[in-house]
Protein backbone atom coordinates (compact mmCIF):
# COMPACT_ATOMS: atom_id res chain seq x y z
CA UNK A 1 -24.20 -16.57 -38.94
CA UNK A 2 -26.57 -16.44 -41.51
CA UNK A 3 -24.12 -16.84 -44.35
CA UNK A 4 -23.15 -20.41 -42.89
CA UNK A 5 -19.30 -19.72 -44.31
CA UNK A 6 -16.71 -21.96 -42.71
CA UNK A 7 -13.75 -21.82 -43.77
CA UNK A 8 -9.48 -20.28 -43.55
CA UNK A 9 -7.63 -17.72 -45.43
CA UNK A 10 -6.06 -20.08 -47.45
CA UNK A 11 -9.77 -21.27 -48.67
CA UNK A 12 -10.81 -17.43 -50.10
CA UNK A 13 -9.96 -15.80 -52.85
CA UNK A 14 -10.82 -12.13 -54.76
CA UNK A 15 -11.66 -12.90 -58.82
CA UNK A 16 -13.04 -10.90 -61.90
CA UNK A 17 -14.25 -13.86 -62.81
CA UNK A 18 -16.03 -12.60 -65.85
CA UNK A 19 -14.06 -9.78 -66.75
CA UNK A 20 -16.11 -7.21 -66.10
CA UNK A 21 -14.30 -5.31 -63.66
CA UNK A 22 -16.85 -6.78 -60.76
CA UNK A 23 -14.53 -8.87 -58.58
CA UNK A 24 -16.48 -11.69 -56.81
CA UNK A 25 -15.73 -13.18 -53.62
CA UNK A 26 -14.59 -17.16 -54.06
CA UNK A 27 -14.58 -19.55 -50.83
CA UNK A 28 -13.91 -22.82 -50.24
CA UNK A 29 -16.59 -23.85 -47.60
CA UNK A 30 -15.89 -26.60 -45.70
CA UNK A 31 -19.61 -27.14 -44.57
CA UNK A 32 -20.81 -28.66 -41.30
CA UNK A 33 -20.02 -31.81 -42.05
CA UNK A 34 -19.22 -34.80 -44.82
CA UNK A 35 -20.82 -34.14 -47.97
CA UNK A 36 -21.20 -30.28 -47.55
CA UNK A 37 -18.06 -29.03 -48.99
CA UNK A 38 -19.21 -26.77 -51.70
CA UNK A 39 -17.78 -24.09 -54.22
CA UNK A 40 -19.37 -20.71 -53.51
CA UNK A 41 -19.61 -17.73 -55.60
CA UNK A 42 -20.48 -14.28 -53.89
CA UNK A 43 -21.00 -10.91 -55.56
CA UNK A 44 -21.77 -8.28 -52.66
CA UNK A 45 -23.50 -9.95 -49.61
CA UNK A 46 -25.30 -12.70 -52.10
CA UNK A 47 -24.82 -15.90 -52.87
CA UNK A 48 -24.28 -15.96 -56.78
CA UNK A 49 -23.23 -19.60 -57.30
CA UNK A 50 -22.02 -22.73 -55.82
CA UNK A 51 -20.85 -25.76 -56.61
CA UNK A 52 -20.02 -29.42 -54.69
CA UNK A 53 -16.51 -30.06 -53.56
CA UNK A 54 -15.89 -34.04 -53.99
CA UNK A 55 -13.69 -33.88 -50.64
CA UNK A 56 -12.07 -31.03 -48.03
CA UNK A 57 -10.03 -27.79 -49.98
CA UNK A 58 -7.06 -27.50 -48.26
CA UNK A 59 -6.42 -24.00 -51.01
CA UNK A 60 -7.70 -21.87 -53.63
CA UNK A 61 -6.13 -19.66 -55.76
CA UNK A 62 -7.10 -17.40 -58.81
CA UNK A 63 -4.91 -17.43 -61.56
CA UNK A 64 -4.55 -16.75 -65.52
CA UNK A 65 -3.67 -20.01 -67.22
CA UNK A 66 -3.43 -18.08 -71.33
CA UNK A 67 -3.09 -14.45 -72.62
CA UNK A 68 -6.61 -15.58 -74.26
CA UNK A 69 -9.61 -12.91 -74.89
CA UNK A 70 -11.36 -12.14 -72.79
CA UNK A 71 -8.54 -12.52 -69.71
CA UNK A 72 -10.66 -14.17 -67.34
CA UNK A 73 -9.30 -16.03 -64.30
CA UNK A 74 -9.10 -20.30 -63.37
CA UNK A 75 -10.36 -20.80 -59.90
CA UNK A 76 -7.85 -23.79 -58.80
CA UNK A 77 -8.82 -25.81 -56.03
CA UNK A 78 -6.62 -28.27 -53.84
CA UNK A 79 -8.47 -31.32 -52.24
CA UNK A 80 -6.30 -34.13 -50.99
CA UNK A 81 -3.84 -35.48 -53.99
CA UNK A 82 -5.91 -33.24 -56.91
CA UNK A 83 -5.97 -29.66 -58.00
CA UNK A 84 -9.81 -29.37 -59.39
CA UNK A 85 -9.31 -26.02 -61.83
CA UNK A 86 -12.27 -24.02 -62.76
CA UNK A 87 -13.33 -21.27 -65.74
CA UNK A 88 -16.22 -19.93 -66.34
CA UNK A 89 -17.09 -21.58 -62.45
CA UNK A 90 -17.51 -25.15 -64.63
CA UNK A 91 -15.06 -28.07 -63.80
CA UNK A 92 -12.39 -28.01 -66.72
CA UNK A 93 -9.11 -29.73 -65.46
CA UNK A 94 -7.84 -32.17 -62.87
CA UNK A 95 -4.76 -32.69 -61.81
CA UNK A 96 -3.13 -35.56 -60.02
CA UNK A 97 0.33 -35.25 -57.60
CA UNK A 98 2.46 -37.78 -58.88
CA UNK A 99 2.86 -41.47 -57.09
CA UNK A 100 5.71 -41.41 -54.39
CA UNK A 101 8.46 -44.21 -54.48
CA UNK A 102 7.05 -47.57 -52.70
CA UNK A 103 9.15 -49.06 -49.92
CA UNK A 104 10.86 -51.52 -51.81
CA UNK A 105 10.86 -54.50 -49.16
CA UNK A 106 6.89 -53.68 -48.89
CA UNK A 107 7.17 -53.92 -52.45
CA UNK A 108 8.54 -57.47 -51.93
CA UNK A 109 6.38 -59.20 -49.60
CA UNK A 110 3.54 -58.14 -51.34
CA UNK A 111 4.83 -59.38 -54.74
CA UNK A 112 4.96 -63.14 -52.54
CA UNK A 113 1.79 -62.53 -50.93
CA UNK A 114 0.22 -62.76 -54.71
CA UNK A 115 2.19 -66.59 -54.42
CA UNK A 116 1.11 -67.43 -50.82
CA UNK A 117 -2.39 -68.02 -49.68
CA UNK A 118 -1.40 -67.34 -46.56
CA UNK A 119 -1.65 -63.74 -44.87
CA UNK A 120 1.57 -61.81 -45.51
CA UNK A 121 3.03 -59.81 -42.65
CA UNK A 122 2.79 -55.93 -44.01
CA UNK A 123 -0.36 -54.16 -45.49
CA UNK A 124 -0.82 -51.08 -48.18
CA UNK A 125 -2.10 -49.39 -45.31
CA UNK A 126 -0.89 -50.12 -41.95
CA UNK A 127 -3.74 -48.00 -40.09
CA UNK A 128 -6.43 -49.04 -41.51
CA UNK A 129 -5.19 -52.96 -41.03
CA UNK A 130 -4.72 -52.04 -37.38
CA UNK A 131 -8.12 -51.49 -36.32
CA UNK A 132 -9.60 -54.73 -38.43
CA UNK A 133 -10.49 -57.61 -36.35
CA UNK A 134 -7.74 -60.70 -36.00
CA UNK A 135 -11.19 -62.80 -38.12
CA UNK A 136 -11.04 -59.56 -40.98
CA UNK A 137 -7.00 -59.89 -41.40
CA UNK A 138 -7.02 -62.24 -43.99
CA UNK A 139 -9.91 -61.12 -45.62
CA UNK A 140 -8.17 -57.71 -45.93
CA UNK A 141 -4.85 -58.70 -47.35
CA UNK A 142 -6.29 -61.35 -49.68
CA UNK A 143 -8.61 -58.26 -51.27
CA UNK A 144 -5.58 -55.79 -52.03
CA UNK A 145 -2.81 -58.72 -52.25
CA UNK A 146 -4.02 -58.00 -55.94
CA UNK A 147 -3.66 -54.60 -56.71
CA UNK A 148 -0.67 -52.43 -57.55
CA UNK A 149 1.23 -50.89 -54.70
CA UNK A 150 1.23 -47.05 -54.98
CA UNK A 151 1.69 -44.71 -52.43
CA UNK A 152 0.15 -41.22 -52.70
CA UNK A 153 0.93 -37.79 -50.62
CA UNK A 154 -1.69 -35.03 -50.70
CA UNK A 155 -1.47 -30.52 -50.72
CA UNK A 156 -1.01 -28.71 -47.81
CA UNK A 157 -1.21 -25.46 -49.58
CA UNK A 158 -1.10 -23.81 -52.55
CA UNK A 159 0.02 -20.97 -54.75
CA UNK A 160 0.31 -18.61 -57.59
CA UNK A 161 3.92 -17.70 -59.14
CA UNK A 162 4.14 -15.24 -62.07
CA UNK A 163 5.53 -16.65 -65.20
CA UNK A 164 7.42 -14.57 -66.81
CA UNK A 165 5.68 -10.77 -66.09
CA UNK A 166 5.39 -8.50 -63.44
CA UNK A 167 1.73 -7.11 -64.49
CA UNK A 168 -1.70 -7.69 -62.87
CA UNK A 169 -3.00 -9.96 -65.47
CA UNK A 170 0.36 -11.67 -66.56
CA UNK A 171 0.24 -15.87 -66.61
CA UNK A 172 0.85 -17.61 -63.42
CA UNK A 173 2.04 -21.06 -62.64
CA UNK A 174 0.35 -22.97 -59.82
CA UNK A 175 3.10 -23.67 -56.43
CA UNK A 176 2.22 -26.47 -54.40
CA UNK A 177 3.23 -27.61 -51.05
CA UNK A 178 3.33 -31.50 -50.32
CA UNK A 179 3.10 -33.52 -47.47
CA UNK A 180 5.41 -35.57 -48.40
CA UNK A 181 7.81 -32.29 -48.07
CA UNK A 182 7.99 -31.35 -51.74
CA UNK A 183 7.09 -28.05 -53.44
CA UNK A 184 5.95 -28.17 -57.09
CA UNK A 185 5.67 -25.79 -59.48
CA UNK A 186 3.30 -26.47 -62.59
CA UNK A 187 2.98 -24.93 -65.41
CA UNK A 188 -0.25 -23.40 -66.15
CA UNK A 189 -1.16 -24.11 -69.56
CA UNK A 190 0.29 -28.10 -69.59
CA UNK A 191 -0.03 -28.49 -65.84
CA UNK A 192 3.29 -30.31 -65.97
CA UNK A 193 5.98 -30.20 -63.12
CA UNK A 194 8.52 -27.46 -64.00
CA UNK A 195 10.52 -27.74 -60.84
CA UNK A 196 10.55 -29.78 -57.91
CA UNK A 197 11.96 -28.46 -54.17
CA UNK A 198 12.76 -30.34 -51.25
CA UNK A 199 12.09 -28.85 -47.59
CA UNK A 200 13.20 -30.60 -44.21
CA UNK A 201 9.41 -30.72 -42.89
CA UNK A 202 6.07 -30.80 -44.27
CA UNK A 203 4.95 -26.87 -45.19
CA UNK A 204 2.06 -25.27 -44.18
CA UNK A 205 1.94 -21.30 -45.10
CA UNK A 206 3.39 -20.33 -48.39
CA UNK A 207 3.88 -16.86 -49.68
CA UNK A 208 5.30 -16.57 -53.36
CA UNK A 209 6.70 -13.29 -54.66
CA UNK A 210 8.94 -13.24 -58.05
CA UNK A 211 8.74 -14.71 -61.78
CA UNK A 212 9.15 -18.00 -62.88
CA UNK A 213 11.51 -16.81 -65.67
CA UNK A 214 13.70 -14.72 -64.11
CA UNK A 215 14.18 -14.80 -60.43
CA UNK A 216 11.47 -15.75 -57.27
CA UNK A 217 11.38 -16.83 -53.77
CA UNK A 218 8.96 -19.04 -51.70
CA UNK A 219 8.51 -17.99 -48.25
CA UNK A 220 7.53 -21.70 -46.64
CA UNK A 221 6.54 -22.17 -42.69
CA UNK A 222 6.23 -25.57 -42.41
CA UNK A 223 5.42 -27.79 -39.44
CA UNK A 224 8.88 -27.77 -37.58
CA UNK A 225 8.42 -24.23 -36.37
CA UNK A 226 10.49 -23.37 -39.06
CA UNK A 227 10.68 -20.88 -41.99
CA UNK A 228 12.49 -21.71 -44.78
CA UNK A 229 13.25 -19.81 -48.17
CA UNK A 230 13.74 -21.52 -51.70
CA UNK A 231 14.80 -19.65 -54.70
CA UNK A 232 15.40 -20.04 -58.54
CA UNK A 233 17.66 -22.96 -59.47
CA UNK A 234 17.79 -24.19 -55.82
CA UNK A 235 16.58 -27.49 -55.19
CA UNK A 236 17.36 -26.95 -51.25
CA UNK A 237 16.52 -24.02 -48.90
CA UNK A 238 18.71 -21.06 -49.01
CA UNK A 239 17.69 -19.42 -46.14
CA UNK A 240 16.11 -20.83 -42.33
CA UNK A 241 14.05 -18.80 -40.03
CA UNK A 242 14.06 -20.66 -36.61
CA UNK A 243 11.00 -19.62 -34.07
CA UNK A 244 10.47 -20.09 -30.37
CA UNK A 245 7.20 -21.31 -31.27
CA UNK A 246 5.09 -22.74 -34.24
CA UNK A 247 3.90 -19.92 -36.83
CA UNK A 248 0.10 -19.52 -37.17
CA UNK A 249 0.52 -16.82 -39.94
CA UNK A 250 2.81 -15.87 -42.75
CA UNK A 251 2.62 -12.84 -45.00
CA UNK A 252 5.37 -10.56 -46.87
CA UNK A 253 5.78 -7.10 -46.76
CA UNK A 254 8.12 -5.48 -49.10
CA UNK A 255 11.32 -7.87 -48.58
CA UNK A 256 10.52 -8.42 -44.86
CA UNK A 257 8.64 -11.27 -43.30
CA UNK A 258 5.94 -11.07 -40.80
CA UNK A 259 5.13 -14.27 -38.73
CA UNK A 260 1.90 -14.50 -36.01
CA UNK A 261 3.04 -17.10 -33.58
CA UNK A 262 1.14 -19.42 -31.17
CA UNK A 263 2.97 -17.35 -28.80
CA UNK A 264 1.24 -14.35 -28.95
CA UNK A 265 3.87 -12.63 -31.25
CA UNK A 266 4.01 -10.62 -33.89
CA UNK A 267 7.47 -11.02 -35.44
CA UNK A 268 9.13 -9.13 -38.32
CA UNK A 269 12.51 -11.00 -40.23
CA UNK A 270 14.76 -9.82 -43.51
CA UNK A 271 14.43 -12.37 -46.35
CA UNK A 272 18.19 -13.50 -44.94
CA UNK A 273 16.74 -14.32 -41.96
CA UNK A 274 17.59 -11.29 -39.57
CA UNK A 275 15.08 -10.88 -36.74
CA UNK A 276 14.38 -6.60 -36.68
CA UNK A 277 11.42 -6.42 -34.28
CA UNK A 278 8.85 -8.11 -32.12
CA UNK A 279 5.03 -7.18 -30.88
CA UNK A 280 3.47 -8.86 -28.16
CA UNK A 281 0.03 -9.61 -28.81
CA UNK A 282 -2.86 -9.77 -25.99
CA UNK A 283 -4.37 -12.66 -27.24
CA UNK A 284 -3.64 -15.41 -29.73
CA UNK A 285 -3.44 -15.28 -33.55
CA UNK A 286 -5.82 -16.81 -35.50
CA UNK A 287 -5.18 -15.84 -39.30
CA UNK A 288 -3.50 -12.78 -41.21
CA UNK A 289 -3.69 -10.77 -44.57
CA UNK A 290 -2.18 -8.13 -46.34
CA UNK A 291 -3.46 -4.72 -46.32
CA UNK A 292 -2.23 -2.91 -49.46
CA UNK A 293 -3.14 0.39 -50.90
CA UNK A 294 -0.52 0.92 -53.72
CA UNK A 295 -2.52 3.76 -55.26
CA UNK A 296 -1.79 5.62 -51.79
CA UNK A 297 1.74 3.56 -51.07
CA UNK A 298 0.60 2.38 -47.69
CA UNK A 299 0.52 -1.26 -46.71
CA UNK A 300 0.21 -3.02 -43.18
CA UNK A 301 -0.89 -6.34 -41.69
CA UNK A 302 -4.10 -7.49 -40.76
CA UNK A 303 -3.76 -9.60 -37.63
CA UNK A 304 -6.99 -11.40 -36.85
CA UNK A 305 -7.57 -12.86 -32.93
CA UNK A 306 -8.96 -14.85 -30.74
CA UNK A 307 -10.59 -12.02 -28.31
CA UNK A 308 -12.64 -10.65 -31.57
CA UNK A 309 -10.38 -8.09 -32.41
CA UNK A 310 -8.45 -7.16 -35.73
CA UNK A 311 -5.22 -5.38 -35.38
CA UNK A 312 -3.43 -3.65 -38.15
CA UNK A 313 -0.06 -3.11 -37.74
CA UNK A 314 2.35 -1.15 -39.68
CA UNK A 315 6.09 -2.86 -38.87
CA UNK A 316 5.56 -2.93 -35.29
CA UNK A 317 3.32 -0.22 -34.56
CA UNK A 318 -0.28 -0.89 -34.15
CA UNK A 319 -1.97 1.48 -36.63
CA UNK A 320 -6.05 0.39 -35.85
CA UNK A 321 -8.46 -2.16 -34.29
CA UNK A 322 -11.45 -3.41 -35.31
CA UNK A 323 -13.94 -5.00 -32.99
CA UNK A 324 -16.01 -7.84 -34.50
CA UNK A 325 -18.97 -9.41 -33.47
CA UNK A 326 -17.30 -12.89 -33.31
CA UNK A 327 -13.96 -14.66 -33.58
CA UNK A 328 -12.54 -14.13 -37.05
CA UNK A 329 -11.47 -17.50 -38.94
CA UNK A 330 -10.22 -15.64 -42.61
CA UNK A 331 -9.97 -12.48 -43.89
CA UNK A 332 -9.38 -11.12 -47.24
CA UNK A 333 -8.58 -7.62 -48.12
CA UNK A 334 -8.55 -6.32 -51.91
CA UNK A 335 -10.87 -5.34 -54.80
CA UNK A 336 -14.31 -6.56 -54.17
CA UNK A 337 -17.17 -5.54 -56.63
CA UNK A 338 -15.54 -2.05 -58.08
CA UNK A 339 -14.23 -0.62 -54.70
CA UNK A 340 -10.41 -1.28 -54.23
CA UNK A 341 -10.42 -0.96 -50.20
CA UNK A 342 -13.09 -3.63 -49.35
CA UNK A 343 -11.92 -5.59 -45.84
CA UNK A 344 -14.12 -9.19 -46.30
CA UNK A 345 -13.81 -11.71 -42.81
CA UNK A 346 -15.59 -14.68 -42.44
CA UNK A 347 -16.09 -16.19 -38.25
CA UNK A 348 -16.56 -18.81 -36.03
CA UNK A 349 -20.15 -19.02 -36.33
CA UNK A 350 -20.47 -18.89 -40.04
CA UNK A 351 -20.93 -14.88 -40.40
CA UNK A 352 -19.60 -12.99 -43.03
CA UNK A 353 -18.76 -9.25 -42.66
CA UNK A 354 -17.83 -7.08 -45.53
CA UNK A 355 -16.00 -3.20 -44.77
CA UNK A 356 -15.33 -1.10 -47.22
CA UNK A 357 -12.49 1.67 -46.17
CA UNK A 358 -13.28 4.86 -46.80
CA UNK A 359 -12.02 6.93 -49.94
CA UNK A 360 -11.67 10.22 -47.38
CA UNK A 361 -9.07 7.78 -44.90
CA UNK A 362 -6.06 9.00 -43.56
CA UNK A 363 -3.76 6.80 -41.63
CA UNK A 364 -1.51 7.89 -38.97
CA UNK A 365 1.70 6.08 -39.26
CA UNK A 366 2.39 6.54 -35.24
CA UNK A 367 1.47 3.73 -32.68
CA UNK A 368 -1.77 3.68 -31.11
CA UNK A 369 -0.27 1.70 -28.19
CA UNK A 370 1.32 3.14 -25.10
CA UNK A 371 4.92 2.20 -25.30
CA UNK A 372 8.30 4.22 -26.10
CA UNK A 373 8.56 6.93 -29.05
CA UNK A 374 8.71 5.72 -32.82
CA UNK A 375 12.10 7.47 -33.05
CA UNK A 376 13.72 4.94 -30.38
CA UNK A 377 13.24 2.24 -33.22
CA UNK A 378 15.42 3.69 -35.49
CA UNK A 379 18.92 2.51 -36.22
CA UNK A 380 21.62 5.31 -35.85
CA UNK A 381 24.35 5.13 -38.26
CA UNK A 382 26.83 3.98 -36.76
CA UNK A 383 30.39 4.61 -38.73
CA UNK A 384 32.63 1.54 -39.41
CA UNK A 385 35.39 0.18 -37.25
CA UNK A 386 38.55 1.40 -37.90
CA UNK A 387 41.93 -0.43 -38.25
CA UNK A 388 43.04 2.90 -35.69
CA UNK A 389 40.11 2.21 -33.46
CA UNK A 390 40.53 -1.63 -33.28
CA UNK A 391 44.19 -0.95 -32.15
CA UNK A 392 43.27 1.14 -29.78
CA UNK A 393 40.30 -0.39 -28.06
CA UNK A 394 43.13 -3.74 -27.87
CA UNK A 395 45.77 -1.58 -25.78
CA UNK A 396 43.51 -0.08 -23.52
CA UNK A 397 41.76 -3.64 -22.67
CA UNK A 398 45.72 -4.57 -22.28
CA UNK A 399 46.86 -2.07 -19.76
CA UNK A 400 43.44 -0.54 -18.52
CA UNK A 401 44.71 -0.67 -14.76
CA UNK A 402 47.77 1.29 -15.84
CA UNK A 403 45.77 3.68 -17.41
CA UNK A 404 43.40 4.18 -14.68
CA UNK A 405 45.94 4.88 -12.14
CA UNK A 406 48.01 7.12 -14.56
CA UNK A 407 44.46 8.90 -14.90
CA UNK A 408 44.05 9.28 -11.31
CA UNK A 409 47.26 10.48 -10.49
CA UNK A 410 47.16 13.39 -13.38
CA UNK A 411 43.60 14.20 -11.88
CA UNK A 412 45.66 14.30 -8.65
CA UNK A 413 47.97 16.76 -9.95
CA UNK A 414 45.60 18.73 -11.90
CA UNK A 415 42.99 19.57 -8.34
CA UNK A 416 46.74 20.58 -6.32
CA UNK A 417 47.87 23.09 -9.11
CA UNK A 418 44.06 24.76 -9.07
CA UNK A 419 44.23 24.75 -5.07
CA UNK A 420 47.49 26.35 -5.19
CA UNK A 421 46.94 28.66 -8.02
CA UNK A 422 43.64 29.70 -5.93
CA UNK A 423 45.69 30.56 -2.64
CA UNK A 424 48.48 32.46 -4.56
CA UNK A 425 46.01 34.86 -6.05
CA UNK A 426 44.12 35.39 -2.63
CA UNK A 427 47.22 35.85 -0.75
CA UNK A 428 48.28 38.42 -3.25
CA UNK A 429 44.91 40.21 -3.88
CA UNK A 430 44.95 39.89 -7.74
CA UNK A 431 41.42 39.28 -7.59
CA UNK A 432 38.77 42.26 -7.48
CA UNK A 433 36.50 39.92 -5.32
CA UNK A 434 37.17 40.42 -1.41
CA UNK A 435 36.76 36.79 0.17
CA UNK A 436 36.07 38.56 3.86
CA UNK A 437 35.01 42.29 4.90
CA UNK A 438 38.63 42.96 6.51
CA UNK A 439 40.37 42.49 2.97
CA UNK A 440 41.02 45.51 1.25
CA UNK A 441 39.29 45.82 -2.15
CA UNK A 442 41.92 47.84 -4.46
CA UNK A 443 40.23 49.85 -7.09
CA UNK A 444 41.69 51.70 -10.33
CA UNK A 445 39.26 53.77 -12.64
CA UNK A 446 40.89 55.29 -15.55
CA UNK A 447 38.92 58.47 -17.12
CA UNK A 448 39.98 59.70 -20.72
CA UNK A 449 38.13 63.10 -22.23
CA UNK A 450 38.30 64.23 -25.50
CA UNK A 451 38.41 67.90 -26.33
């Protein structure tokens, strides 16, 4: 509590912000109320730097915007219709979504209110006009009967794409997510709009994986308890994720998608859309993060909840937990100062906590949680159906009562020729075993000596 952080995931960020090799800790706070929304810098448990936020970040992202010396990162920052970018923590660039198309019968009666004195019957902004007093209508519309109509959306999240390289410290364009359904992606040098996506609801998580150049995906939640994926040269979704209820959390894992759901889920889909497991949860999600290790090829998913617990999963099974003092409301995981394992989560209350894993960890791949064997999950391989094996499984579905009597009666048949083979042999004594004490037992013993 003493830090006074409030903030999301989606507000936090890991940076070498002077390229140095010392990665700093970047948040978003949102404050405790208007006017407190600041820019703060962290190196360690310190406060390095901060700076004031003109309105609410909704994102922040680090990104490279040139292949300039020294390669240090732009801190962008989305805040209602604006991207605010940063270097060198000073304000260098703004950025401005462009105006949406205006209703044009709107358009129209507000092109004759500028001719009439009287009160037209439509405002710029309906909600505000709402709660005026009937004595303040007038007033209203005669003050904006004179201005230009625009109508203006504003970022629901944000994004980094790679531009045209795979490497660490490559150029990245910006991807934003609109309410007014649209995904952008600028270009990071221009800022200008190098492709424009639709979606069928407003998004909320985004998780970008790709290059600009060559081939990418956007994984998109958005507000229909949907997920949806776009790709390159695509101005529609290729792929849809329906959930049985709204996601809360969206990261990537190699090419499979984990979702947190308000349900108490934990759900795991291919990039096609092909549910391949589900963990129930004992208490609800509240944000999630990648764990990833590449230098020891292990990666997992930090689930954050609401009983003050952190749960790291590996696919479905539940690899740790980590009890917290409060409820977690982001986490981070990454390079933080000149560790690579450094676990940073921010709660409730304002805390911030800062872990740093072990160099000595090992993880054990099995599940912590009582439940059936690991070795149940996996597929068998199954060979292909056959032409043969079709045909076959169609007669027997044809004439299965035929069958089954035809089975029966040869199962008959089969139990009477064993009954009477068995009586033949005792009536006859072939057998050296004596079924009663009055049978005589008939004995040969053959002795051959060599001299």
């Amino acid at each position: 509590p003493v830090a006074n952080l409030y903030t999301f995931s989606s507000c936090i960020a890991l940076a070498d912000l002077h390229g140095d090799g010392d990665n700093k800790l970047v948040v978003g706070d949102l404050g405790t109320g208007a006017g407190n929304t600041k820019l703060k810098v962290y190196r360690g448990i310190g406060l390095l730097s901060e700076n004031t936020l003109l309105d609410l970040p909704t994102g922040l992202v680090s990104f490279l915007m040139d292949q300039h010396e020294p390669r240090t990162p732009a801190i962008a920052v989305a805040s209602g219709p604006f991207i605010y970018i940063y270097k060198n923590l000073r304000p260098y660039f703004k950025f401005t979504l462009p105006f949406l198309e205006v209703n044009t019968l709107e358009q129209d009666v507000w092109s004759q209110a500028r001719q009439v004195s009287k009160a037209p019957i439509t405002v710029i902004c309906l909600a505000v006009f709402l709660m005026l007093e009937p004595q303040e209508m007038e007033t209203y519309v005669n003050l904006h009967k004179q201005q230009p109509i625009r109508r203006q959306t504003v970022i629901t999240c944000i994004g980094t794409l790679k531009k045209n390289m795979v490497d660490e410290d490559a150029v990245s364009c910006l991807v934003v997510g609109t309410e007014s359904q649209d995904v952008y992606i600028l270009d990071p040098e221009a800022f200008t709009i190098l492709s424009k996506m639709s979606l069928p609801s407003v998004p909320t998580l985004m998780d970008v994986t790709g290059q600009f150049d060559v081939e990418f995906r956007i994984i998109i939640a958005c507000r229909n308890g949907n997920i949806y994926i776009l790709r390159r040269d695509s101005p529609k979704p290729k792929y849809c994720i329906e959930l049985c209820s709204h996601p809360v959390g969206l990261v990537r894992m190699g090419k499979n998608v984990v979702v947190g759901c308000a349900q108490e889920t934990l759900q795991g889909y291919t990039q096609k859309g092909k549910k391949l497991w589900t963990a129930y949860l004992p208490a609800p999600v509240t944000t999630m993060a990648v764990l990833d290790l590449p230098t020891r090829g292990f990666q997992a998913v930090l689930v954050a909840l609401a009983n003050c617990e952190v749960h790291v999963y590996r696919d479905k099974n539940l690899v740790s937990t980590i009890k917290t003092p409060d409820v977690v409301s982001s986490i981070c995981f990454g390079r933080y100062g000149r560790e690579d394992g450094t676990l940073i989560m921010t709660t409730k209350g304002g805390g911030l906590i800062v872990k740093i894993l072990k160099r000595t960890a090992v993880f054990d791949e099995r599940d912590s949680a009582p439940g059936p064997p690991l070795a149940q999950s996996i597929r068998l391989n199954v060979p292909k159906k056959t032409k043969l094996y079709v045909d076959q499984t169609m007669r027997e579905r044809e004439n299965a009562v035929a069958m089954h009597r035809a089975f029966q009666m040869d199962l008959s048949r089969l139990r009477l020729a064993a009954a009477r083979t068995y009586v033949k042999a005792l009536e006859s004594s072939l057998t050296p075993v004596s079924a009663s004490l009055a049978e005589p037992l008939k004995m040969n013993a053959v002795v051959s000596v060599n001299i």
